[in-house]
PDB file of N, CA and C in Angstrom:
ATOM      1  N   UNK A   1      63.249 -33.893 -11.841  1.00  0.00           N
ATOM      2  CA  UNK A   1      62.728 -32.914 -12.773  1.00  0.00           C
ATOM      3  C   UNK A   1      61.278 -33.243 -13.153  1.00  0.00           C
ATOM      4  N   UNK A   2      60.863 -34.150 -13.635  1.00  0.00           N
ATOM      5  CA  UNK A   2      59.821 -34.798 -13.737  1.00  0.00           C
ATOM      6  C   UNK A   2      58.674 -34.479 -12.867  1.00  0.00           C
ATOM      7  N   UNK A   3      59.062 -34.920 -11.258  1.00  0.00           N
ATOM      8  CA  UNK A   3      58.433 -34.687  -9.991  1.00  0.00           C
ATOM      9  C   UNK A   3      57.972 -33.338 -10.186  1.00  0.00           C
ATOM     10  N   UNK A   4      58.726 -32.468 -10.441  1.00  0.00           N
ATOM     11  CA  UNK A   4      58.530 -30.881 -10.329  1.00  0.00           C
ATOM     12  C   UNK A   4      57.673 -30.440 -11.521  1.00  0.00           C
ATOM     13  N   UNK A   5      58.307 -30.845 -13.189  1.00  0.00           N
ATOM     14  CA  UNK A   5      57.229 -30.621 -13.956  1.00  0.00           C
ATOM     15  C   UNK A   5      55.704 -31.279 -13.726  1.00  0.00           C
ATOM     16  N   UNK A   6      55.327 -31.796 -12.806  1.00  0.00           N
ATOM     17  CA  UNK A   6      54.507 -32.495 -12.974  1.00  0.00           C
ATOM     18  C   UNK A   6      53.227 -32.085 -11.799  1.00  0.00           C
ATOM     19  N   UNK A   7      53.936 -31.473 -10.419  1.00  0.00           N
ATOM     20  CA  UNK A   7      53.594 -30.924  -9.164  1.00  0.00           C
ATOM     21  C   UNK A   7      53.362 -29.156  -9.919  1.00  0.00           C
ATOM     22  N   UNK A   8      53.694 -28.526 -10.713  1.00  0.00           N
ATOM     23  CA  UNK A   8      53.626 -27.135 -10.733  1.00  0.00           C
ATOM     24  C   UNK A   8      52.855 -27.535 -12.697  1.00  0.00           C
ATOM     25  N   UNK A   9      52.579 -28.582 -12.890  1.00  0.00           N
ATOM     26  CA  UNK A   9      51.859 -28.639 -13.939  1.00  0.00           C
ATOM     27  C   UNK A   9      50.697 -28.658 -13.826  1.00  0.00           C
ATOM     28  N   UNK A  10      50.361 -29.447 -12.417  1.00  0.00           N
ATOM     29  CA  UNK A  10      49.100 -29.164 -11.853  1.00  0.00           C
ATOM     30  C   UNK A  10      48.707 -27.832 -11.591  1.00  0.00           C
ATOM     31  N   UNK A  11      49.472 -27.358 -10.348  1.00  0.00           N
ATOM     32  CA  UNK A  11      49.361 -25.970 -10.716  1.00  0.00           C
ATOM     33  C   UNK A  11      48.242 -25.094 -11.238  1.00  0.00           C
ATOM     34  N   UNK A  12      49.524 -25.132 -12.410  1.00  0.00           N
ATOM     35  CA  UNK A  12      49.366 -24.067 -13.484  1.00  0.00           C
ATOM     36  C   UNK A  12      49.178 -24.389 -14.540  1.00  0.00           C
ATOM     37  N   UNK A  13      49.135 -25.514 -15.543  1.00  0.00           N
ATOM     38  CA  UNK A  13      48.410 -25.620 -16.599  1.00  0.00           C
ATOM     39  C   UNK A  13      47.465 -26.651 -16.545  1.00  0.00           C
ATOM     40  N   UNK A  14      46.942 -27.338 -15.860  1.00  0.00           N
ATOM     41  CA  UNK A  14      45.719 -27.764 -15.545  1.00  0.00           C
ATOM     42  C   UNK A  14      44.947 -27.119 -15.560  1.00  0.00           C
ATOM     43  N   UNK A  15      44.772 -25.824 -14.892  1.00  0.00           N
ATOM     44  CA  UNK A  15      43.746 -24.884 -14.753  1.00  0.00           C
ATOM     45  C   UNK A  15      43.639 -24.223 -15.797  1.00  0.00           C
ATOM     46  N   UNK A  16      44.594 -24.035 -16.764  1.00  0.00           N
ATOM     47  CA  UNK A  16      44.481 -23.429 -17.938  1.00  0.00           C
ATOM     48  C   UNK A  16      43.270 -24.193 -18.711  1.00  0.00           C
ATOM     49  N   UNK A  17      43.840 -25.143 -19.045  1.00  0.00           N
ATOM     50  CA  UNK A  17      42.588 -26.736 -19.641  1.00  0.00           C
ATOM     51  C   UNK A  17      41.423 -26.165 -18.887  1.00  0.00           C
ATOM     52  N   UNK A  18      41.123 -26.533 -18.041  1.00  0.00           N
ATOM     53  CA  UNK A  18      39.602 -26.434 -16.695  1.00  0.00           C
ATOM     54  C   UNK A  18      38.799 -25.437 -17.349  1.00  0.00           C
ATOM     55  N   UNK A  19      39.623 -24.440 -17.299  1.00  0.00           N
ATOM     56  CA  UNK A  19      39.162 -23.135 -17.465  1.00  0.00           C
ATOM     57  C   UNK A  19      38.528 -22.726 -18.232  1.00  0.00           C
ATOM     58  N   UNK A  20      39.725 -23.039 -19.369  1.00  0.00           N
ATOM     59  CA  UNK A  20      38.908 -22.933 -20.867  1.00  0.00           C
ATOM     60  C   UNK A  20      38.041 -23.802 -21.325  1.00  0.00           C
ATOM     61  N   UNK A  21      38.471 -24.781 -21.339  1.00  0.00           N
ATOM     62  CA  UNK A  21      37.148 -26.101 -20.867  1.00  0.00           C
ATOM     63  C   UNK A  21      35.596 -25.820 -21.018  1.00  0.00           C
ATOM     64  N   UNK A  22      35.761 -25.507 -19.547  1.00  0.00           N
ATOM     65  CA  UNK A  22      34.592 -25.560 -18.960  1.00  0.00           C
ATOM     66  C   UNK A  22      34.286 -24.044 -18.611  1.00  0.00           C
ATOM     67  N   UNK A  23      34.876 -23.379 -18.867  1.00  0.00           N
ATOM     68  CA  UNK A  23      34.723 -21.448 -18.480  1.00  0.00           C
ATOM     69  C   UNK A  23      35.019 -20.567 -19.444  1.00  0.00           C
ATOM     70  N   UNK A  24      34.927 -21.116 -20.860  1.00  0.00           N
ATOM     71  CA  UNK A  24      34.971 -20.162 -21.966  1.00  0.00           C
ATOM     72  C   UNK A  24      35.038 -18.504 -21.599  1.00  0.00           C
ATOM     73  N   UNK A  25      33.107 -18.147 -21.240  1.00  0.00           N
ATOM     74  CA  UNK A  25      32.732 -17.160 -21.571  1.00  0.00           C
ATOM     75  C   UNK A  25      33.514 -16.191 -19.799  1.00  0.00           C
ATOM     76  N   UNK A  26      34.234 -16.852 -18.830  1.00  0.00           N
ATOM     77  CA  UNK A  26      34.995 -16.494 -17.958  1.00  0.00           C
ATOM     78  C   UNK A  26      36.195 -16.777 -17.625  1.00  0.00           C
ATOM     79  N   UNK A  27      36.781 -17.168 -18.438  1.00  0.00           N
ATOM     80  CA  UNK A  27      38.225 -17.810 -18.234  1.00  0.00           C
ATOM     81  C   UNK A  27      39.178 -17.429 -17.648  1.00  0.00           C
ATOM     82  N   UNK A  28      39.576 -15.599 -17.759  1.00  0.00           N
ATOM     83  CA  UNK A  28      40.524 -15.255 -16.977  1.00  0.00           C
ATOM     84  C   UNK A  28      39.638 -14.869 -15.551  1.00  0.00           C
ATOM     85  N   UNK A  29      38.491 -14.492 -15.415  1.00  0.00           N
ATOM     86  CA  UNK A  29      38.382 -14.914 -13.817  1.00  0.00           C
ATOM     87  C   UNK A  29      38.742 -16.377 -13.293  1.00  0.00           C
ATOM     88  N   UNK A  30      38.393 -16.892 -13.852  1.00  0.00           N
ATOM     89  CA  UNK A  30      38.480 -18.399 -13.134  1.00  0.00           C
ATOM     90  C   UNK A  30      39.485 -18.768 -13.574  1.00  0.00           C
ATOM     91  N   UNK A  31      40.599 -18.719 -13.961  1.00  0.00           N
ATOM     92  CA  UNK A  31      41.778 -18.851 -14.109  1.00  0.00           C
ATOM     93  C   UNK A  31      42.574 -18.510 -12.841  1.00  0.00           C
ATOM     94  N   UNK A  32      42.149 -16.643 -12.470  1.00  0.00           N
ATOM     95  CA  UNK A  32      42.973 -16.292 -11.455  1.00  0.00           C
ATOM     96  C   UNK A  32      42.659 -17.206 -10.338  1.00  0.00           C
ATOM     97  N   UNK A  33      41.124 -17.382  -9.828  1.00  0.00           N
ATOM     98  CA  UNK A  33      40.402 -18.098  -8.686  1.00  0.00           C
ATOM     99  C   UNK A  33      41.353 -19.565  -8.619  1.00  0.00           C
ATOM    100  N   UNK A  34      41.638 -20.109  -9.931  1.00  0.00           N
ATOM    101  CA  UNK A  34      42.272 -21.641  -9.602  1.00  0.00           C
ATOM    102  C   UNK A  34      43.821 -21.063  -9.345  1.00  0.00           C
ATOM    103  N   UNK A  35      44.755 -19.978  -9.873  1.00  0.00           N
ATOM    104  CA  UNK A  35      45.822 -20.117  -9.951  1.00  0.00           C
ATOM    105  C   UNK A  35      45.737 -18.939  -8.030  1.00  0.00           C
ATOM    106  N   UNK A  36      45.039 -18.991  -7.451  1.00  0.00           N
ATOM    107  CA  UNK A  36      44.634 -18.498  -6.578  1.00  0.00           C
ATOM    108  C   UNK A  36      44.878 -19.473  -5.449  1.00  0.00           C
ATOM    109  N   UNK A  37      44.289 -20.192  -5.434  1.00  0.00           N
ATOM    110  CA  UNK A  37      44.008 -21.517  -4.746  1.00  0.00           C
ATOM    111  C   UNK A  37      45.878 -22.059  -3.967  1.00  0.00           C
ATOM    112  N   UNK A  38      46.544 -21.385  -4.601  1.00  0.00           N
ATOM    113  CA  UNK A  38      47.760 -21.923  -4.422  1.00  0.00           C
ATOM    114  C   UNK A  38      48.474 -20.970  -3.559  1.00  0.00           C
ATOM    115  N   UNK A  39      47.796 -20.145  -2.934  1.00  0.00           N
ATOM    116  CA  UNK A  39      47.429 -19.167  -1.379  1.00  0.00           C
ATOM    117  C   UNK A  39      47.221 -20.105  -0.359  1.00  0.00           C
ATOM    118  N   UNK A  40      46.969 -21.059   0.022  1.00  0.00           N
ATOM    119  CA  UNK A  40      46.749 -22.083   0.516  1.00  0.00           C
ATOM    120  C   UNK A  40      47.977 -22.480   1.315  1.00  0.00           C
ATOM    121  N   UNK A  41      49.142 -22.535   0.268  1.00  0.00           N
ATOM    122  CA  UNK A  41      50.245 -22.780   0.910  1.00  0.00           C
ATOM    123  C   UNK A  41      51.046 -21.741   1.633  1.00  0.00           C
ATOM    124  N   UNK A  42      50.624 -21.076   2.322  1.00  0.00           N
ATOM    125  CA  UNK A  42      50.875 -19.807   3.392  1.00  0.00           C
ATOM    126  C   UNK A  42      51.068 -20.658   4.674  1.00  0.00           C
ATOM    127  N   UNK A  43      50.276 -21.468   4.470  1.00  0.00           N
ATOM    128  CA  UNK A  43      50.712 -21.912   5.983  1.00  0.00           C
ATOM    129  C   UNK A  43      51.965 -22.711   6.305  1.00  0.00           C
ATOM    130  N   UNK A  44      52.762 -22.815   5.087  1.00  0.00           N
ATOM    131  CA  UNK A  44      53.938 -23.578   5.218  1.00  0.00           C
ATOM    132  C   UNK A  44      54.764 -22.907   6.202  1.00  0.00           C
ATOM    133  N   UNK A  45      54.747 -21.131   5.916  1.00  0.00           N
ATOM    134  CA  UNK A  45      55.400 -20.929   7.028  1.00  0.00           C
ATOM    135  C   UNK A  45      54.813 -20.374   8.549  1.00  0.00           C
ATOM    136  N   UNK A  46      53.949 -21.241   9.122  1.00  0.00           N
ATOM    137  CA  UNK A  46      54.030 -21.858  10.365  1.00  0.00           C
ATOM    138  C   UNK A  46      55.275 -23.249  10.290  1.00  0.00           C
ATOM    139  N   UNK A  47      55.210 -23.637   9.686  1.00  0.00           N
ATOM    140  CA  UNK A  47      56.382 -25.000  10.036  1.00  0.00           C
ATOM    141  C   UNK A  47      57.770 -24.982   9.763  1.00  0.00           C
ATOM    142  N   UNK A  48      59.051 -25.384  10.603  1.00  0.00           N
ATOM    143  CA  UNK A  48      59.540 -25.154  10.767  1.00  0.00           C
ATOM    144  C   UNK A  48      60.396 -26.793  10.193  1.00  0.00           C
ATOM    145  N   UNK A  49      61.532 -26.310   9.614  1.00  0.00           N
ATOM    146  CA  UNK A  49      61.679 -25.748   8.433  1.00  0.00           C
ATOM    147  C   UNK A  49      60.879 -25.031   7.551  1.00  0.00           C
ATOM    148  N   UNK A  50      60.212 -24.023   7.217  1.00  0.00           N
ATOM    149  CA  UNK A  50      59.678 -23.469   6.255  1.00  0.00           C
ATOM    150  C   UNK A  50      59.343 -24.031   5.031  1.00  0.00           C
ATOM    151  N   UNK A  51      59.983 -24.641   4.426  1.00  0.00           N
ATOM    152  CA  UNK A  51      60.140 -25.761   3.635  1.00  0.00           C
ATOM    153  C   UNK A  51      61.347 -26.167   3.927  1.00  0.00           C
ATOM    154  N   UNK A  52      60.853 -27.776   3.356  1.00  0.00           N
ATOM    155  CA  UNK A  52      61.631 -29.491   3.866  1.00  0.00           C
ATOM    156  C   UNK A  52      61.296 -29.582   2.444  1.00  0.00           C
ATOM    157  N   UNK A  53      61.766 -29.989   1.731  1.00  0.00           N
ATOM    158  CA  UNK A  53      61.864 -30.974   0.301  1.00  0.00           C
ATOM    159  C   UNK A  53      61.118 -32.391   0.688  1.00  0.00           C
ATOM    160  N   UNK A  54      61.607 -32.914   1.815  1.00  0.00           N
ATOM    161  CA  UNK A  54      61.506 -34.214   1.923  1.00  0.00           C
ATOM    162  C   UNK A  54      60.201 -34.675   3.080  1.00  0.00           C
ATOM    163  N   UNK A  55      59.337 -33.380   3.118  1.00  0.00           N
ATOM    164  CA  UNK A  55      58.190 -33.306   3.701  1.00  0.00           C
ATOM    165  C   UNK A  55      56.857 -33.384   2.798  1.00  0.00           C
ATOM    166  N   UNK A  56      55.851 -33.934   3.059  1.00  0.00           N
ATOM    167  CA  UNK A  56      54.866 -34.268   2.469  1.00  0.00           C
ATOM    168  C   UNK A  56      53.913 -33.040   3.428  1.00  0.00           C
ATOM    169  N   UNK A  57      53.455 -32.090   2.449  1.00  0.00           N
ATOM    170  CA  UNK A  57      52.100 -31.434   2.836  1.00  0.00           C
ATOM    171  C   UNK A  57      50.818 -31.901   3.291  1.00  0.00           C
ATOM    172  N   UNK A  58      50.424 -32.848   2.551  1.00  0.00           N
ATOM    173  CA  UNK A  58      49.152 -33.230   2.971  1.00  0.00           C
ATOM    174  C   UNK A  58      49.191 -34.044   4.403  1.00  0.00           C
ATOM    175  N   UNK A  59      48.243 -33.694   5.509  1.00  0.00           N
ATOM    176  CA  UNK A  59      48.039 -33.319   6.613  1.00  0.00           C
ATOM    177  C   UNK A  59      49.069 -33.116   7.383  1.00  0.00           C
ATOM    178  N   UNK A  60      50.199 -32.581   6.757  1.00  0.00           N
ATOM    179  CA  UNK A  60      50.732 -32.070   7.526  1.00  0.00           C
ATOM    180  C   UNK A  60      50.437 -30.088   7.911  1.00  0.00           C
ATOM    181  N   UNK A  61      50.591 -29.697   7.231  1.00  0.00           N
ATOM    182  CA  UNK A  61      49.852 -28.338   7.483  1.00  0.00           C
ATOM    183  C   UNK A  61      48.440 -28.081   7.522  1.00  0.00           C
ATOM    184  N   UNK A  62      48.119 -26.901   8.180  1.00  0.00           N
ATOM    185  CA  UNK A  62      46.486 -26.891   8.771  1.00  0.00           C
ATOM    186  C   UNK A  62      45.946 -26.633   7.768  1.00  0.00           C
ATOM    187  N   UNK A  63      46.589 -25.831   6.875  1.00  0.00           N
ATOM    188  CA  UNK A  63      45.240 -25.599   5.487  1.00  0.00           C
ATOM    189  C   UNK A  63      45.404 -27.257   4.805  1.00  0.00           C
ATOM    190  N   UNK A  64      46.447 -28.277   4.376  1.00  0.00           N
ATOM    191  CA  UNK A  64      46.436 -29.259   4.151  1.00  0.00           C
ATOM    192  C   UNK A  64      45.885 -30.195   4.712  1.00  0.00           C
ATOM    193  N   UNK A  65      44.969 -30.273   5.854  1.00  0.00           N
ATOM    194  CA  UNK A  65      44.412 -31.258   6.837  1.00  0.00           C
ATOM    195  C   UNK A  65      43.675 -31.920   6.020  1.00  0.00           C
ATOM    196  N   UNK A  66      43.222 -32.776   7.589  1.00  0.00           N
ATOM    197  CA  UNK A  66      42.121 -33.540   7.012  1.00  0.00           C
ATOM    198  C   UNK A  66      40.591 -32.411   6.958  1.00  0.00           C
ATOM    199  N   UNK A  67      40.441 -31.517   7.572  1.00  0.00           N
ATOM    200  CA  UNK A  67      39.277 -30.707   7.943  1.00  0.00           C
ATOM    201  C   UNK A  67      39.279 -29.922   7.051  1.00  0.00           C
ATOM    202  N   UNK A  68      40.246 -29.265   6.461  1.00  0.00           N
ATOM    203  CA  UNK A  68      40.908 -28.393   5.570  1.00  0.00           C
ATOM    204  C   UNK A  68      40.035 -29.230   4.301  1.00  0.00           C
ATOM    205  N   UNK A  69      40.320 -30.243   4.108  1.00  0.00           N
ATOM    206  CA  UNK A  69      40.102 -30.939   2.763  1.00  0.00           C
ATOM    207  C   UNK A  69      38.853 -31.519   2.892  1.00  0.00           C
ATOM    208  N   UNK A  70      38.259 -31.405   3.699  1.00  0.00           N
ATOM    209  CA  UNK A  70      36.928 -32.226   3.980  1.00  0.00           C
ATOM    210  C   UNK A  70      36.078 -30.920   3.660  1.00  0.00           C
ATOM    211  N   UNK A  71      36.669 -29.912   4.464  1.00  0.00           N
ATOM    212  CA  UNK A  71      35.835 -28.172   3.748  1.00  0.00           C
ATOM    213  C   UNK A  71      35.700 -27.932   2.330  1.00  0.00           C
ATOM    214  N   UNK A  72      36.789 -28.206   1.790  1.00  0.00           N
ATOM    215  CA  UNK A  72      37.575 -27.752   0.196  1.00  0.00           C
ATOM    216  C   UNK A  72      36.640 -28.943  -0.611  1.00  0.00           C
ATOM    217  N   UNK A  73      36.302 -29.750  -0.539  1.00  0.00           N
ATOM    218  CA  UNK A  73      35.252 -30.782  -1.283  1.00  0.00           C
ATOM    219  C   UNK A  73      33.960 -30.469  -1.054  1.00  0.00           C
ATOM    220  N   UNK A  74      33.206 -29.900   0.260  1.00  0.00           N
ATOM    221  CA  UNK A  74      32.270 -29.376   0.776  1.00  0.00           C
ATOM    222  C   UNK A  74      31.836 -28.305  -0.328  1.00  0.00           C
ATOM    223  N   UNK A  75      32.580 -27.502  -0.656  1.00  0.00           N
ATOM    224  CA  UNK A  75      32.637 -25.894  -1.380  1.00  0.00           C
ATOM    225  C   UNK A  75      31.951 -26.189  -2.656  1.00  0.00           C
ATOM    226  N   UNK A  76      31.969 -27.969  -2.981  1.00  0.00           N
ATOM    227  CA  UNK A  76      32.213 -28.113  -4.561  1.00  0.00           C
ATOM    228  C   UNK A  76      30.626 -28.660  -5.287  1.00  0.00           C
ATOM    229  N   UNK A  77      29.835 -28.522  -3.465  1.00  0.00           N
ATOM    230  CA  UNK A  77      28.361 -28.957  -4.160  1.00  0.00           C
ATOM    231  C   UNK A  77      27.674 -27.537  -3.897  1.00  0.00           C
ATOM    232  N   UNK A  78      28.029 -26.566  -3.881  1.00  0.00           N
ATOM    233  CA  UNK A  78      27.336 -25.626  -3.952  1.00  0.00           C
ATOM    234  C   UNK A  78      28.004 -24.390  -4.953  1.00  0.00           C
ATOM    235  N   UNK A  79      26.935 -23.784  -6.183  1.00  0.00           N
ATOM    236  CA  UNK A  79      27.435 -23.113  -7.095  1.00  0.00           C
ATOM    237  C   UNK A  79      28.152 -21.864  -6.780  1.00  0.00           C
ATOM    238  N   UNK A  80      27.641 -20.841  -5.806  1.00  0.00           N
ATOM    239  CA  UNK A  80      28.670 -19.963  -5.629  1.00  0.00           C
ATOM    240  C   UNK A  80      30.060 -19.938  -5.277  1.00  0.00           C
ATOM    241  N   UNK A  81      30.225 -21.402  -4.539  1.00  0.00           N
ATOM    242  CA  UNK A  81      31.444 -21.820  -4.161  1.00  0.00           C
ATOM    243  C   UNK A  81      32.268 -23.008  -5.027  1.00  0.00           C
ATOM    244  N   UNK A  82      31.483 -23.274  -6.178  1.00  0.00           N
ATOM    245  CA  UNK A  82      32.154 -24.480  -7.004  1.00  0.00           C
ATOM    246  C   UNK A  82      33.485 -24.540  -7.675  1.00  0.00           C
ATOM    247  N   UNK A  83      33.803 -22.993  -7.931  1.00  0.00           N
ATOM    248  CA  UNK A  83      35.157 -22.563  -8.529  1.00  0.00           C
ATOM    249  C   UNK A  83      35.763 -22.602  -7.494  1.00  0.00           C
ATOM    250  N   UNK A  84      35.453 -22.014  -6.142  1.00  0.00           N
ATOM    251  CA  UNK A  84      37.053 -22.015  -5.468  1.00  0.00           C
ATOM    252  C   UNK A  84      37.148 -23.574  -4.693  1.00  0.00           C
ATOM    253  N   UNK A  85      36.396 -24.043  -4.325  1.00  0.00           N
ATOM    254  CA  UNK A  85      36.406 -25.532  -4.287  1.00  0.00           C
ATOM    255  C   UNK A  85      37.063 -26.806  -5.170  1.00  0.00           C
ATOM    256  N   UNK A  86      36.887 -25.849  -6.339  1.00  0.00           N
ATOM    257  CA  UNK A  86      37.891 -27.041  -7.348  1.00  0.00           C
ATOM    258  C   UNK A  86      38.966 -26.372  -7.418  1.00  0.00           C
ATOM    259  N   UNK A  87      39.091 -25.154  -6.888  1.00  0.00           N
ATOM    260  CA  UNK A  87      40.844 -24.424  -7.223  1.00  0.00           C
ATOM    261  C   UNK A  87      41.755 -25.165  -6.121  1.00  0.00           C
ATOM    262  N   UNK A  88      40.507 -25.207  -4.422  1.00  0.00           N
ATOM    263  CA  UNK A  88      41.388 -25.657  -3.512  1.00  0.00           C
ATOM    264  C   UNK A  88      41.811 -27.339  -3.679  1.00  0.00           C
ATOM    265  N   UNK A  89      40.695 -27.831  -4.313  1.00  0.00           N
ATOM    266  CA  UNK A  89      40.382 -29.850  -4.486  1.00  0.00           C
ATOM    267  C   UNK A  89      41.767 -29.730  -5.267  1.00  0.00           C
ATOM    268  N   UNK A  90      42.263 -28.861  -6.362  1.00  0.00           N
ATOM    269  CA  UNK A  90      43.004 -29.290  -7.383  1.00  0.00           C
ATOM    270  C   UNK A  90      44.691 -28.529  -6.682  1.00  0.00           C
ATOM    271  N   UNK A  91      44.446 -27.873  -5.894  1.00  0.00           N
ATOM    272  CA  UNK A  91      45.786 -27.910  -5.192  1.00  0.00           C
ATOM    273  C   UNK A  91      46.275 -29.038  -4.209  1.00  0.00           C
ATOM    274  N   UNK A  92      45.483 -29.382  -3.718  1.00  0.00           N
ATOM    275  CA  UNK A  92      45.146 -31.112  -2.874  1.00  0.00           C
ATOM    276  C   UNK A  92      46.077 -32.148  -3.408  1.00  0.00           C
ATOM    277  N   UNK A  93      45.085 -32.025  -4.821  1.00  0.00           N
ATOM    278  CA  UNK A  93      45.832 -33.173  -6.081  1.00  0.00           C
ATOM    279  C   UNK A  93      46.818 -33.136  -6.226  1.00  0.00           C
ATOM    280  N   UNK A  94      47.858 -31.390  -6.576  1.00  0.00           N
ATOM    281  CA  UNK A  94      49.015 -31.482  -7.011  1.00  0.00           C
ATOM    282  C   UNK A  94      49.884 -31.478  -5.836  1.00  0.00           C
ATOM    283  N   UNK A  95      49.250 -31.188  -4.330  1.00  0.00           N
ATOM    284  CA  UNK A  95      50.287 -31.581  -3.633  1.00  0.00           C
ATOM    285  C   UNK A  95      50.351 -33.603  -3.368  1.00  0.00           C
ATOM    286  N   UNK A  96      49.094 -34.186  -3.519  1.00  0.00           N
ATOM    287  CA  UNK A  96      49.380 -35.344  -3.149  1.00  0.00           C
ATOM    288  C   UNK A  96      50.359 -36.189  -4.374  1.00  0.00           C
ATOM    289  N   UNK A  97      50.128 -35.860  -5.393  1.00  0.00           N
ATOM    290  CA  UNK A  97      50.595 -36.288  -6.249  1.00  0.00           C
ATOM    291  C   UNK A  97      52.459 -36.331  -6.187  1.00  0.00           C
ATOM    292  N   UNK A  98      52.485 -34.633  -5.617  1.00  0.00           N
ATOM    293  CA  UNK A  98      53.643 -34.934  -4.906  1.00  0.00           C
ATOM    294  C   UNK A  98      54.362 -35.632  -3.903  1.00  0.00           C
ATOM    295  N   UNK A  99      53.558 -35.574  -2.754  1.00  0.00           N
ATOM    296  CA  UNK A  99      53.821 -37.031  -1.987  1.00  0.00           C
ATOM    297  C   UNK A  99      54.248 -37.924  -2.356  1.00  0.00           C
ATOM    298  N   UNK A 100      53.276 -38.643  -3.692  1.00  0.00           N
ATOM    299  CA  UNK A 100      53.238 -39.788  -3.818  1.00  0.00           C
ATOM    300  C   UNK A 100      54.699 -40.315  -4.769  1.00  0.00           C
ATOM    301  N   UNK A 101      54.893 -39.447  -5.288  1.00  0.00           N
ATOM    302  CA  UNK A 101      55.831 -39.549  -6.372  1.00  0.00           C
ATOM    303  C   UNK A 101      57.626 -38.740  -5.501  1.00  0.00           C
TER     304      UNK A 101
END
């Protein structure tokens, strides 16, 4: 339970924090853009099982790669792309976090 509050806390109320944070005067755009970011996981179904519980995302799927994530950090030094760069960096997080745990 824990694992799960903690993988979909990233998510979704992390970005809440971020948002308001740091995006007052835009919050529900950049809210959707981070709770967006979690489009990403589309590519689960290329893999077969569709979902595995007992599978770790990170490099295992192509948007989860290593190239994938080397792009998604790329996004985060340039301003037009800094929001969806931290929407994709912070889906990264909550899947590794899952891994790890």
């Amino acid at each position: 339970m824990m694992v799960f509050l903690l993988h979909y806390g990233i998510h979704f109320v992390v970005p809440i924090g971020i948002a308001y944070w740091f995006y007052k005067t835009k919050f529900w755009p950049v809210l959707w853009i981070f709770w967006g970011g979690i489009l990403i996981d589309l590519d689960h179904f290329l893999a077969t099982p569709i979902f595995d519980p007992l599978r770790c995302s990170i490099f295992f799927h192509p948007l989860h790669d290593t190239g994938a994530i080397a792009l998604y950090v790329l996004l985060l030094f340039f301003q037009p792309t800094r929001i969806f760069g931290m929407a994709l960096c912070l889906h990264i997080i909550a899947d590794t976090v899952d891994c790890l745990l």
